[in-house]
N, C-alpha and C. Protein backbone atom coordinates (compact mmCIF):
# COMPACT_ATOMS: atom_id res chain seq x y z
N UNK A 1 -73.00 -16.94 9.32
CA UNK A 1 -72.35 -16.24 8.25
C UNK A 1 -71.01 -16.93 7.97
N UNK A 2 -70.59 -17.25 6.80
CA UNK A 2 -69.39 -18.03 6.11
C UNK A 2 -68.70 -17.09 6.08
N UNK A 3 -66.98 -17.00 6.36
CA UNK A 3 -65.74 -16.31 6.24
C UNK A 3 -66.10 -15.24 5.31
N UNK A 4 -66.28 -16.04 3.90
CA UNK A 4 -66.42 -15.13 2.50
C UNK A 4 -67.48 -14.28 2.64
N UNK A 5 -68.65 -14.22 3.15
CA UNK A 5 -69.70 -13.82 3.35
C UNK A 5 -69.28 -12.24 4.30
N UNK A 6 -68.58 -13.18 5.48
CA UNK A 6 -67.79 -11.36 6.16
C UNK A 6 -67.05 -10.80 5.70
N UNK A 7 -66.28 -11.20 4.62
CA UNK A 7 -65.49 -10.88 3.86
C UNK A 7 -65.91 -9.76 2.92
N UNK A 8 -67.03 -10.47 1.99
CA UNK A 8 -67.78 -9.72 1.03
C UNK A 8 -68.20 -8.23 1.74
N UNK A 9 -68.79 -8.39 2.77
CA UNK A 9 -69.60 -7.34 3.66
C UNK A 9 -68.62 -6.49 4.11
N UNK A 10 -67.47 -6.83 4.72
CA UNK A 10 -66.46 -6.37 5.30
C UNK A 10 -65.77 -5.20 4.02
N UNK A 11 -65.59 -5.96 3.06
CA UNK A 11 -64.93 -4.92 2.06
C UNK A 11 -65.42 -4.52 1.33
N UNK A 12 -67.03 -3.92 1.07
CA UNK A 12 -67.87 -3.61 0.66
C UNK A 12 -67.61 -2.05 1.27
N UNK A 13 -67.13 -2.38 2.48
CA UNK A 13 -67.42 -0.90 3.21
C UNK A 13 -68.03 -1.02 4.62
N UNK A 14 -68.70 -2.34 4.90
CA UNK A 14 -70.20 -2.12 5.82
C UNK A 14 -69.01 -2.56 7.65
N UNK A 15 -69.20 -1.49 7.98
CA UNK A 15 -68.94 -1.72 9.48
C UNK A 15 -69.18 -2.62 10.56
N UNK A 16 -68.21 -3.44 10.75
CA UNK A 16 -68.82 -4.92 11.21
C UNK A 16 -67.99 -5.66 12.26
N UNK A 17 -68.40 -5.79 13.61
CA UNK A 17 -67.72 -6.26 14.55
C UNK A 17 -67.21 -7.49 14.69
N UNK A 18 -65.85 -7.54 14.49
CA UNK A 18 -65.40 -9.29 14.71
C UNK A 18 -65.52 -9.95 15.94
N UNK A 19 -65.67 -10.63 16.32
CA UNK A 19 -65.85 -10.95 17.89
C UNK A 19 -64.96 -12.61 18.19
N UNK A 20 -63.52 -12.26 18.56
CA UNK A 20 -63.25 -13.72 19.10
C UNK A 20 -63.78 -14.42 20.46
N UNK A 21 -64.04 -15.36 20.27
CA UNK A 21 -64.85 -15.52 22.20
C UNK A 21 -64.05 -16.62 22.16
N UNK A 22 -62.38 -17.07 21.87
CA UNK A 22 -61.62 -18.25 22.29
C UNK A 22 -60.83 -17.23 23.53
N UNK A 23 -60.08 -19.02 23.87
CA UNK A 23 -59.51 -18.34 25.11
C UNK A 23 -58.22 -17.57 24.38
N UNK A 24 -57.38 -16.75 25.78
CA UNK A 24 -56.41 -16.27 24.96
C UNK A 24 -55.37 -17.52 24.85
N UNK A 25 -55.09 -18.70 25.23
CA UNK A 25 -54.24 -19.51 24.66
C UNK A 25 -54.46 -19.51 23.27
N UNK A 26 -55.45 -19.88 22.95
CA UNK A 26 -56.27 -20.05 21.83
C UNK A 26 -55.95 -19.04 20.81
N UNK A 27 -55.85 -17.68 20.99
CA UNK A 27 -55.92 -16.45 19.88
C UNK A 27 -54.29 -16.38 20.09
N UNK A 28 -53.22 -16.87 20.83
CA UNK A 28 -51.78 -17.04 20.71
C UNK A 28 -51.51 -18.05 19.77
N UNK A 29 -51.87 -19.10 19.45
CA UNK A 29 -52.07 -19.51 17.99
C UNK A 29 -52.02 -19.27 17.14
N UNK A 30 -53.57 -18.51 16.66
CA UNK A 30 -54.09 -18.06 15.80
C UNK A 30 -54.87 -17.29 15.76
N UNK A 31 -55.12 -16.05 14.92
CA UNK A 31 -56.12 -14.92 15.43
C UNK A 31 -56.29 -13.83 13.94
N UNK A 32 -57.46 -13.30 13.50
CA UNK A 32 -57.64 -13.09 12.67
C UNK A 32 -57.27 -11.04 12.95
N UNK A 33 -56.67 -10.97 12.07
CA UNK A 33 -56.43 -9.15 12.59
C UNK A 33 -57.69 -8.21 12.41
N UNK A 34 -57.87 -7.53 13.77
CA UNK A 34 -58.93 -6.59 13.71
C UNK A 34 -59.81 -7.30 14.83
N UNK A 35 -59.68 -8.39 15.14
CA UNK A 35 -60.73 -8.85 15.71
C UNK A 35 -60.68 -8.41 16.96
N UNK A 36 -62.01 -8.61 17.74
CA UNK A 36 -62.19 -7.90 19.69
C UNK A 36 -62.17 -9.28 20.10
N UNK A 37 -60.93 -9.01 21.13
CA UNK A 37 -60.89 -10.38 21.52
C UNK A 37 -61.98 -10.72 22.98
N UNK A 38 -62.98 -11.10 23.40
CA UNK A 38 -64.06 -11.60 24.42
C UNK A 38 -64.40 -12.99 24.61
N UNK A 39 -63.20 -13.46 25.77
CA UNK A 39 -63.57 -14.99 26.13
C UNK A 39 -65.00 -14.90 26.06
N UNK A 40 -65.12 -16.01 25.97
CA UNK A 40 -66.63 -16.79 26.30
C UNK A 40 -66.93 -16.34 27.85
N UNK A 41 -66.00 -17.18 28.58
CA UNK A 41 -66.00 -17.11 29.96
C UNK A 41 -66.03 -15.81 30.56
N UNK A 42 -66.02 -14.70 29.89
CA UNK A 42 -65.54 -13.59 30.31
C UNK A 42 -67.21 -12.53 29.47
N UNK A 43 -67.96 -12.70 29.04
CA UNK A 43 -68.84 -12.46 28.07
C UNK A 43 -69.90 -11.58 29.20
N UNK A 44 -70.19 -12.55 29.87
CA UNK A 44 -71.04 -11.73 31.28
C UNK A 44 -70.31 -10.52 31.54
N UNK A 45 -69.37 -10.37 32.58
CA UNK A 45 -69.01 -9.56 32.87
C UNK A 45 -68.58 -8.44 31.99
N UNK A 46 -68.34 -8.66 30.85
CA UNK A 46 -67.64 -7.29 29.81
C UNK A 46 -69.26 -7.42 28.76
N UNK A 47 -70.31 -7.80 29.03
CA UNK A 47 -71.23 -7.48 28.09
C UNK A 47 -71.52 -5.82 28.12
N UNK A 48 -71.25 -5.05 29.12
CA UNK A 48 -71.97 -3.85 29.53
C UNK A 48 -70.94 -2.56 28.22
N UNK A 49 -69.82 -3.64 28.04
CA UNK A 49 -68.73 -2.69 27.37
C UNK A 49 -68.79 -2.97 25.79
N UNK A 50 -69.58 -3.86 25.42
CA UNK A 50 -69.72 -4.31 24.40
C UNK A 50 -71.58 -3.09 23.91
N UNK A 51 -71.96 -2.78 24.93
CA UNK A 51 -72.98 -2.11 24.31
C UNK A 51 -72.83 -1.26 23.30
N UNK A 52 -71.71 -0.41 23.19
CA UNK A 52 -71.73 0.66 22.10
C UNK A 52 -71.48 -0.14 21.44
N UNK A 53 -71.53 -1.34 20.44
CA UNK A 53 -71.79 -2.03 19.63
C UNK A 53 -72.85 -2.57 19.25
N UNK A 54 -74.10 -2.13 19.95
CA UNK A 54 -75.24 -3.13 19.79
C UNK A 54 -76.27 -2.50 18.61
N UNK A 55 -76.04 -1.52 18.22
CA UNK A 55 -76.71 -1.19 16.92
C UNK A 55 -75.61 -1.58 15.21
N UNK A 56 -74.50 -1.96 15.09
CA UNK A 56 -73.66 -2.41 14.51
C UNK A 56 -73.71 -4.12 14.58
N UNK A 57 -73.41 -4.63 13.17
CA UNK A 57 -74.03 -5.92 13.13
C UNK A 57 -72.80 -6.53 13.68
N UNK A 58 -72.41 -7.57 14.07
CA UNK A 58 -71.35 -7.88 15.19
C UNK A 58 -71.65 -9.76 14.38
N UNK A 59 -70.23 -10.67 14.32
CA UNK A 59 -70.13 -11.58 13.88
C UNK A 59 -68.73 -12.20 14.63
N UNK A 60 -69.34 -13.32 15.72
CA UNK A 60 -68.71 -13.93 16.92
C UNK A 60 -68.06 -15.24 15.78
N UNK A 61 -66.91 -15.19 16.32
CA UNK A 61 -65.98 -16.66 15.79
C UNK A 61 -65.40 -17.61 16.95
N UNK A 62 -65.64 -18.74 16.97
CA UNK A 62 -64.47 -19.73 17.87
C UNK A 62 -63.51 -20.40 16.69
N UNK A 63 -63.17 -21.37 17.70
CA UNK A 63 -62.44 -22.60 16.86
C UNK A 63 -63.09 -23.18 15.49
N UNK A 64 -64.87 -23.60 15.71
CA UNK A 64 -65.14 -24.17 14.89
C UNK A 64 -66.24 -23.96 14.39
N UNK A 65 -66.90 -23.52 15.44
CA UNK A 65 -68.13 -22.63 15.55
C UNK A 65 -69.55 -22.90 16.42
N UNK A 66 -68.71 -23.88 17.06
CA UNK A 66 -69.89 -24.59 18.70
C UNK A 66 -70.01 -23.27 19.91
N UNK A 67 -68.69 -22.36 20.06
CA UNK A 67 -69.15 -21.94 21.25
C UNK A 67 -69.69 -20.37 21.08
N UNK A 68 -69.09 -20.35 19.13
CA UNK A 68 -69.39 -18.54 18.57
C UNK A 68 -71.04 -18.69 18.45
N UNK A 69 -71.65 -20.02 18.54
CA UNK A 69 -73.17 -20.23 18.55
C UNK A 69 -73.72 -19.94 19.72
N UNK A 70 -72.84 -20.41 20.51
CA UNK A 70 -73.41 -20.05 22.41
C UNK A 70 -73.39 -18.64 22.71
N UNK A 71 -72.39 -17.89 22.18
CA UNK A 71 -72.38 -16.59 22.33
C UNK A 71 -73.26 -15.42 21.80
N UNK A 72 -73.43 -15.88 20.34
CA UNK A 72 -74.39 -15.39 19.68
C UNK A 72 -75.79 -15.26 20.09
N UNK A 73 -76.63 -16.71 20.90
CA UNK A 73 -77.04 -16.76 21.18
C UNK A 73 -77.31 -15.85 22.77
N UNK A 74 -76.54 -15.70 23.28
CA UNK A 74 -76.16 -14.55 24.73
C UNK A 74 -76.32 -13.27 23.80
N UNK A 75 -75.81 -12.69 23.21
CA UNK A 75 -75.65 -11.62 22.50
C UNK A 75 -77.20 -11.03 22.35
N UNK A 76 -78.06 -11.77 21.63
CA UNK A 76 -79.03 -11.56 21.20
C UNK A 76 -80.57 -11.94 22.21
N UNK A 77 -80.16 -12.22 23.29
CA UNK A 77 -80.84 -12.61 24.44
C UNK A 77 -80.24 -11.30 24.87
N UNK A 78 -79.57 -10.76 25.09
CA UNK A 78 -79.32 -9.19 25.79
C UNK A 78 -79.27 -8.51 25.05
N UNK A 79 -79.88 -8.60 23.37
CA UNK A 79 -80.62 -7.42 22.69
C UNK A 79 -79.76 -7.02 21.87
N UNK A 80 -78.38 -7.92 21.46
CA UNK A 80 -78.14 -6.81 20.41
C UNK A 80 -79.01 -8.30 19.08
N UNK A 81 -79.56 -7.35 18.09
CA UNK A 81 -80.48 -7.72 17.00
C UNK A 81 -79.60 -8.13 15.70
N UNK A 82 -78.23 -7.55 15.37
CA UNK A 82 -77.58 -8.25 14.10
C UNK A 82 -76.57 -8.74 14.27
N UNK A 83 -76.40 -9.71 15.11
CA UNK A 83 -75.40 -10.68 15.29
C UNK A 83 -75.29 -11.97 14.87
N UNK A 84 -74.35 -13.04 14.18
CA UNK A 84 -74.04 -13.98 13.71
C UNK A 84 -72.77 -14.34 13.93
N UNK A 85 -73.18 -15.97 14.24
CA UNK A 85 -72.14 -16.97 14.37
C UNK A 85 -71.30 -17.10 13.33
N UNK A 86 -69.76 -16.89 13.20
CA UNK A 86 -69.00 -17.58 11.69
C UNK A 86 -69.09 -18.98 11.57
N UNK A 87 -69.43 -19.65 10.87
CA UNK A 87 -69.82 -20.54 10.47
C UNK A 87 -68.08 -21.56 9.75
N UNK A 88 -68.14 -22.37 11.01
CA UNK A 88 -66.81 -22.83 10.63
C UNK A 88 -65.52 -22.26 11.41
N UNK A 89 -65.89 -21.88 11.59
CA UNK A 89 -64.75 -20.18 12.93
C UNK A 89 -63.59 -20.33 12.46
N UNK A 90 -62.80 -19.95 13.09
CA UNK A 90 -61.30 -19.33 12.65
C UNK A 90 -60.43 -20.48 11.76
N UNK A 91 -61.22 -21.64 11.92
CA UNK A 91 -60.21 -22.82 11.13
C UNK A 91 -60.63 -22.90 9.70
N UNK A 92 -62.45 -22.27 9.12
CA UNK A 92 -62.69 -22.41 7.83
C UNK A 92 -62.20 -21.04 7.23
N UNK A 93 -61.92 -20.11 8.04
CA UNK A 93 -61.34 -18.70 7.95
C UNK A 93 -59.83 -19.04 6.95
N UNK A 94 -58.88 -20.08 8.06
CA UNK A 94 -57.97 -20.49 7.45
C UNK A 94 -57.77 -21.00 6.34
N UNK A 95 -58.55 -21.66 6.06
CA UNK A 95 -59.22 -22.92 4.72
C UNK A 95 -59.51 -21.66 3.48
N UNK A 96 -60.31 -21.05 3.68
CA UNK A 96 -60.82 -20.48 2.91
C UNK A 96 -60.19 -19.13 2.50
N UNK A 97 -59.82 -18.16 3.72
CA UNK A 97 -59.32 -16.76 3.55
C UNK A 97 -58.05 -16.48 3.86
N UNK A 98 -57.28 -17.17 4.49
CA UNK A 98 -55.93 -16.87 5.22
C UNK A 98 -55.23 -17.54 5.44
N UNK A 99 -54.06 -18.46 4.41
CA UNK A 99 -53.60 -19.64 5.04
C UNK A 99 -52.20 -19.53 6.00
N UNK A 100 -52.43 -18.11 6.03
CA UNK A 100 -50.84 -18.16 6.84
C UNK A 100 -51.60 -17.99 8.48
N UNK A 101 -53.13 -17.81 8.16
CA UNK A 101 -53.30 -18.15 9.95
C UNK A 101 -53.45 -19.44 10.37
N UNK A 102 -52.53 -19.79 11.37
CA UNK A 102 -51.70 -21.09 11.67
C UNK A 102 -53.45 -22.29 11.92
N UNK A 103 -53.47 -23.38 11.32
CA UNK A 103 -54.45 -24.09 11.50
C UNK A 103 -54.05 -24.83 12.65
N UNK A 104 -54.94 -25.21 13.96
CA UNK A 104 -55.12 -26.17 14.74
C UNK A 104 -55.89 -26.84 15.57
């Protein structure tokens, strides 16, 4: 799913989980507001807390969008069914939706 695409959905009304899976160096940077912040590295262990989300469509972001694919892919191997990678992650976010979130 492209920025604009969560965007569209997002302010439509439709209830929709942001999911950062960078590290927190990473979201001290830059970080999109609203978002749940869930290292990668950390994904196992806090999956059990992420369940009351698993009927809500949920849309994982990284840096670029290599590791919001790895996650997504975990996500949906432990069953939650409407989840998607941002496509481009937090840097086409910048490009496209937000330029005051710091690019790097």
């Amino acid at each position: 799913m492209t920025p604009r695409e969560y965007v569209r959905r997002r302010d439509a009304g439709e209830l929709i989980v942001l999911l950062d899976c960078r590290t927190a160096s990473e979201r001290d940077i830059a970080s999109i507001p609203g978002a749940m912040h869930v290292p990668m590295h950390e994904l196992s262990a806090r999956l059990e807390g992420l369940r009351s989300h698993e009927a809500t469509p949920v849309v994982v972001h990284c840096h670029h969008g290599a590791r919001s694919l790895q996650v997504t892919a975990a996500l949906r191997q432990a069953g939650f069914d409407d989840v998607h990678s941002m496509a481009g992650g937090i840097h086409l976010w910048s490009l496209d939706i937000d330029p005051s979130v710091a690019v790097y």
